[in-house]
Protein backbone atom coordinates (compact mmCIF):
# COMPACT_ATOMS: atom_id res chain seq x y z
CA UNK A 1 -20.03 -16.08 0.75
CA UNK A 2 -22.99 -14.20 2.54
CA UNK A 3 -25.79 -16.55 3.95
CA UNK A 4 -29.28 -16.75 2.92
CA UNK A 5 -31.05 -16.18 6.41
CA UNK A 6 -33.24 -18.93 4.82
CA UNK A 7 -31.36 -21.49 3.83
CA UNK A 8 -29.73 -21.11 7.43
CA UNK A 9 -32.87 -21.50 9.59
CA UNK A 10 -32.09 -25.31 10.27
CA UNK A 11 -28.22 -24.43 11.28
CA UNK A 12 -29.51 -21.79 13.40
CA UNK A 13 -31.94 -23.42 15.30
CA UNK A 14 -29.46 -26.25 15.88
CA UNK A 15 -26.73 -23.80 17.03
CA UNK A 16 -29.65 -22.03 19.56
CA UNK A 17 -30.18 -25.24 20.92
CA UNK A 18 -26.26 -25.87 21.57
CA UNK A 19 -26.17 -22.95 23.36
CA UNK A 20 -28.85 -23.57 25.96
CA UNK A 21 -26.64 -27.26 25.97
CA UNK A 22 -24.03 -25.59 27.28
CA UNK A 23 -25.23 -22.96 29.33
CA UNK A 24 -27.15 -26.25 31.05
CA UNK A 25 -23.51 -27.81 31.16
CA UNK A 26 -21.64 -24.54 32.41
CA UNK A 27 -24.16 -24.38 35.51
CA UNK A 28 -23.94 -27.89 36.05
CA UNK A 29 -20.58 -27.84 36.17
CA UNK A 30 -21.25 -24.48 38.87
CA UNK A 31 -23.13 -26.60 40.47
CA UNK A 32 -20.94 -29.19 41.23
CA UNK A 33 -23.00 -31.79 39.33
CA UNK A 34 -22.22 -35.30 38.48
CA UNK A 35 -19.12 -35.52 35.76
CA UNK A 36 -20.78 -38.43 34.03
CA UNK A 37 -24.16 -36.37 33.67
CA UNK A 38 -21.83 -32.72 32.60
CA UNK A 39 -19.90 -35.24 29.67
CA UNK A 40 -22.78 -36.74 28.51
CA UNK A 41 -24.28 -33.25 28.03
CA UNK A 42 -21.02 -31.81 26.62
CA UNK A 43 -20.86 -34.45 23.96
CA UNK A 44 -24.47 -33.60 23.02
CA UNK A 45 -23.46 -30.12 22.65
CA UNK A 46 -20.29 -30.82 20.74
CA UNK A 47 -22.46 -32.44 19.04
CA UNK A 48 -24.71 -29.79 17.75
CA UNK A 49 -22.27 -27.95 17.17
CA UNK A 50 -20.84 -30.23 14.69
CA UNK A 51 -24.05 -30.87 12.75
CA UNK A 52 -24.95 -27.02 12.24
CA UNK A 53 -21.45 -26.96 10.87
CA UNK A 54 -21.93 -29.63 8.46
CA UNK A 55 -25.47 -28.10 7.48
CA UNK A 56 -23.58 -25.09 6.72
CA UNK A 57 -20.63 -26.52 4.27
CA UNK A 58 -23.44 -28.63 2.91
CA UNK A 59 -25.64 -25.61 2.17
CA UNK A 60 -22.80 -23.52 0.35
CA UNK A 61 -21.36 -26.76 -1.67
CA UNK A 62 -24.87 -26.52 -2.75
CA UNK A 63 -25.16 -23.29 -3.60
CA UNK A 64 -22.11 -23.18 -5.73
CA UNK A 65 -22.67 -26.09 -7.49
CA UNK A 66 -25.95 -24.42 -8.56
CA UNK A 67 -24.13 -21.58 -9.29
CA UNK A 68 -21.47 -23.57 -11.55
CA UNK A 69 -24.18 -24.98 -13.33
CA UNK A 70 -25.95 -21.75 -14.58
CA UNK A 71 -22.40 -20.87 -15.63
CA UNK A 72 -21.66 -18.37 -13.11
CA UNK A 73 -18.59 -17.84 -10.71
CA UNK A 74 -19.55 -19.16 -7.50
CA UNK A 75 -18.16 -17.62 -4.61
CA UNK A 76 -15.89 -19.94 -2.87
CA UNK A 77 -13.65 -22.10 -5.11
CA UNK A 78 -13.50 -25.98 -4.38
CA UNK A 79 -10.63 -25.89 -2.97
CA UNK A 80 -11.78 -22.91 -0.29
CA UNK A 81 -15.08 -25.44 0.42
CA UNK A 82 -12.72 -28.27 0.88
CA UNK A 83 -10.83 -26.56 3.33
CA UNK A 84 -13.72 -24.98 5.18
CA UNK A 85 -15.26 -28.82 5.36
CA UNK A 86 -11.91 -30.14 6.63
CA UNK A 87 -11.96 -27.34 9.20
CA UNK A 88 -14.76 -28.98 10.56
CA UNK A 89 -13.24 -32.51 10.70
């Protein structure tokens, strides 16, 4: 299924912000920096990541559903969203 660059705007600014998380988490690991300060950010960034996942599925279960509705063939079948969502679990 190709992505609407603007449906995705929310997913992508959440997966920008992951990666300055973890470029901030890769130097302060470099750094030598305190492992309760590097988890803490790691989590946030796993974090992130998880969300702009979940914005994703949620987008294209969206999307087809629409496109059931008008009576057209979406183009992932249920069972390919469920999977892609339970990829993400």
């Amino acid at each position: 299924m190709k992505m609407d660059s603007d449906l995705m705007k929310d997913p992508l600014t959440r997966l920008k912000r992951a990666q300055g998380q973890l470029g901030a988490v890769i130097a302060m690991i470099e750094n030598g920096d305190d492992c309760e300060r590097v988890l803490t950010q790691l989590a946030a960034v796993s974090s992130a990541l998880d969300r702009a996942g979940f914005k994703i599925i949620s987008t294209g279960m969206r999307h087809c559903h629409a496109q059931r509705e008008r009576g057209e063939e979406p183009p992932l079948t249920e069972a390919e969203l469920e999977k892609l969502f339970l990829a993400l679990a």
